[in-house]
Protein backbone atom coordinates (compact mmCIF):
# COMPACT_ATOMS: atom_id res chain seq x y z
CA UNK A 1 -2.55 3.37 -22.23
CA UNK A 2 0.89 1.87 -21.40
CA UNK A 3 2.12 5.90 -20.92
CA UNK A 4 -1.04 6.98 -18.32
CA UNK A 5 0.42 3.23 -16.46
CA UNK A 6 3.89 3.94 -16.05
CA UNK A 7 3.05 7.61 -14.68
CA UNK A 8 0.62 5.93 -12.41
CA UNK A 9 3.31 4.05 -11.01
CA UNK A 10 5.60 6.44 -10.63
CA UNK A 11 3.32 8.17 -8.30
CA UNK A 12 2.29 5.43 -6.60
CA UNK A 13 5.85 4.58 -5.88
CA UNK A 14 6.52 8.37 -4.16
CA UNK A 15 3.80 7.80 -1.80
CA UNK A 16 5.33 7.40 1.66
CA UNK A 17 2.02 4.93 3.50
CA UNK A 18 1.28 2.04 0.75
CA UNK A 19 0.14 0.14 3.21
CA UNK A 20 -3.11 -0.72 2.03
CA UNK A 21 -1.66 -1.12 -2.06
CA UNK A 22 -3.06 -4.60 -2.44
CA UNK A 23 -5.59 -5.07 -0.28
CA UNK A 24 -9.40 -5.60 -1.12
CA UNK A 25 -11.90 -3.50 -0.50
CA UNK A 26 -15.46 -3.11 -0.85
CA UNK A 27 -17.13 -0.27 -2.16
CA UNK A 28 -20.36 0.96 -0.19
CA UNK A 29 -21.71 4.05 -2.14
CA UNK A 30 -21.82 4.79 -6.00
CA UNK A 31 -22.21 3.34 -8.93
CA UNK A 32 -20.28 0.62 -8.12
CA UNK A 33 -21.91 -0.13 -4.59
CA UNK A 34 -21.90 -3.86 -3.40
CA UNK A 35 -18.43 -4.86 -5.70
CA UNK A 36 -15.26 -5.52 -4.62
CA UNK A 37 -11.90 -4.35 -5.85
CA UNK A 38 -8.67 -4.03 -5.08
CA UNK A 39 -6.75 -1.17 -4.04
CA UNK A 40 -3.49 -0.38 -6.40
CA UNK A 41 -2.62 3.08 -5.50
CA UNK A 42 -3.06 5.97 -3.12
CA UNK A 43 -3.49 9.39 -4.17
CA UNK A 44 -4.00 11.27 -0.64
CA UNK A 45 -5.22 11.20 2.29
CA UNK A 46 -8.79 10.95 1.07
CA UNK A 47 -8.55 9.11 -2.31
CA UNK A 48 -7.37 5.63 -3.63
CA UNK A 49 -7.47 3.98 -6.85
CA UNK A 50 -8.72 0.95 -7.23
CA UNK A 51 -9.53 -1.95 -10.00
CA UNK A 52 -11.70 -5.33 -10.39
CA UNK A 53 -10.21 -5.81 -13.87
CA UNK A 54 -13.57 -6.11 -15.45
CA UNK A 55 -15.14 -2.48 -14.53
CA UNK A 56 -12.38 -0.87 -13.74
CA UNK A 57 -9.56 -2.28 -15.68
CA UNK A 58 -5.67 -1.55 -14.71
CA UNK A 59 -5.53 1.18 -16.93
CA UNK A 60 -8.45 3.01 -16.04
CA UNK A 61 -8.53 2.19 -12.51
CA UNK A 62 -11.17 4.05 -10.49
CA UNK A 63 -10.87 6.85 -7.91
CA UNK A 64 -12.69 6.49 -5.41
CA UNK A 65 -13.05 8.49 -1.52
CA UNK A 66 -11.99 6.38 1.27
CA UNK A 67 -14.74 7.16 3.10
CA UNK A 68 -17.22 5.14 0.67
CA UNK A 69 -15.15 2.27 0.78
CA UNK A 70 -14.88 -0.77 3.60
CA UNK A 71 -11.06 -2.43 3.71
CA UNK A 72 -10.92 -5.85 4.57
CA UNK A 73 -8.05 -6.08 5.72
CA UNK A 74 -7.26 -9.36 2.95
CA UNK A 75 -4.14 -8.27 0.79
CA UNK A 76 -2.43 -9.78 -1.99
CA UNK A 77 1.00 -10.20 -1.62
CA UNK A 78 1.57 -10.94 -5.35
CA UNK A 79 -0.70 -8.05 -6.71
CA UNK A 80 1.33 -5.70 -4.09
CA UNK A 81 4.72 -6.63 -4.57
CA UNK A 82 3.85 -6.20 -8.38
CA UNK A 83 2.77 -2.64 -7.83
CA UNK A 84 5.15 -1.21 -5.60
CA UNK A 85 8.22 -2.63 -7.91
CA UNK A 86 6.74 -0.99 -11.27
CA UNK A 87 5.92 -4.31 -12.84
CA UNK A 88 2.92 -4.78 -15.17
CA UNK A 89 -0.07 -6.34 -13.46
CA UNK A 90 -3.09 -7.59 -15.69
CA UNK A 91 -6.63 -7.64 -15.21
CA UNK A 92 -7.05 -11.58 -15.39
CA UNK A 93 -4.86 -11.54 -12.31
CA UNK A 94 -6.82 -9.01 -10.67
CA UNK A 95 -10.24 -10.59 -11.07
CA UNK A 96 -8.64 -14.04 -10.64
CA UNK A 97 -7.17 -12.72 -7.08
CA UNK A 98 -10.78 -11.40 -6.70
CA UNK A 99 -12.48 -14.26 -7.43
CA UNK A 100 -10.77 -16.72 -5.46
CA UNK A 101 -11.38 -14.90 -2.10
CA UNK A 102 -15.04 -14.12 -2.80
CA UNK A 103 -15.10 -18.20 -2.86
CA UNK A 104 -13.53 -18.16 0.35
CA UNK A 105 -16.52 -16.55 2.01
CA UNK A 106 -18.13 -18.10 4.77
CA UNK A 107 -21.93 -18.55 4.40
């Protein structure tokens, strides 16, 4: 598990736009319709990988089309910098991060 992370990683960190690495998104189409994740890693110009840390954990993050995904335009800082330096992130974080904004939701 630790092994299919640190390759992860590596690629994410020879992408040249991680400009959306951190930031939550929510999924429109699939299996996982109506949830929202967070993005840790771009594969191309149409795929990301994201996690919630309860589905899709850190180290079998989902990939998933952009096009079937909505991005809020929310990012976390924390959860980014940790990415794009190659330290370990952990699930409780993610869904922590996750939970915390869906709280923040206007009704």
């Amino acid at each position: 598990m630790a092994l299919r992370y640190l390759l992860f990683l590596i690629e994410v960190n020879n992408l040249d736009n991680n400009s959306h690495i951190g930031e939550i998104v929510y999924s429109k189409s699939g299996r996982d319709s109506n949830r929202n994740f967070i993005v840790i890693g771009i594969l191309n110009k149409e795929y990301v990988y994201i996690v919630d840390g309860s589905l899709r954990t850190i180290d079998k993050p989902k990939k998933k089309k952009i096009k079937h995904l909505v991005f809020s335009g929310r990012v976390s800082e924390e959860l980014r910098e940790l990415v794009l330096s190659g330290q370990n992130i952990s699930n409780s974080m993610v869904k922590s991060f996750l939970q915390s904004e869906d709280t923040n939701k206007e009704v």
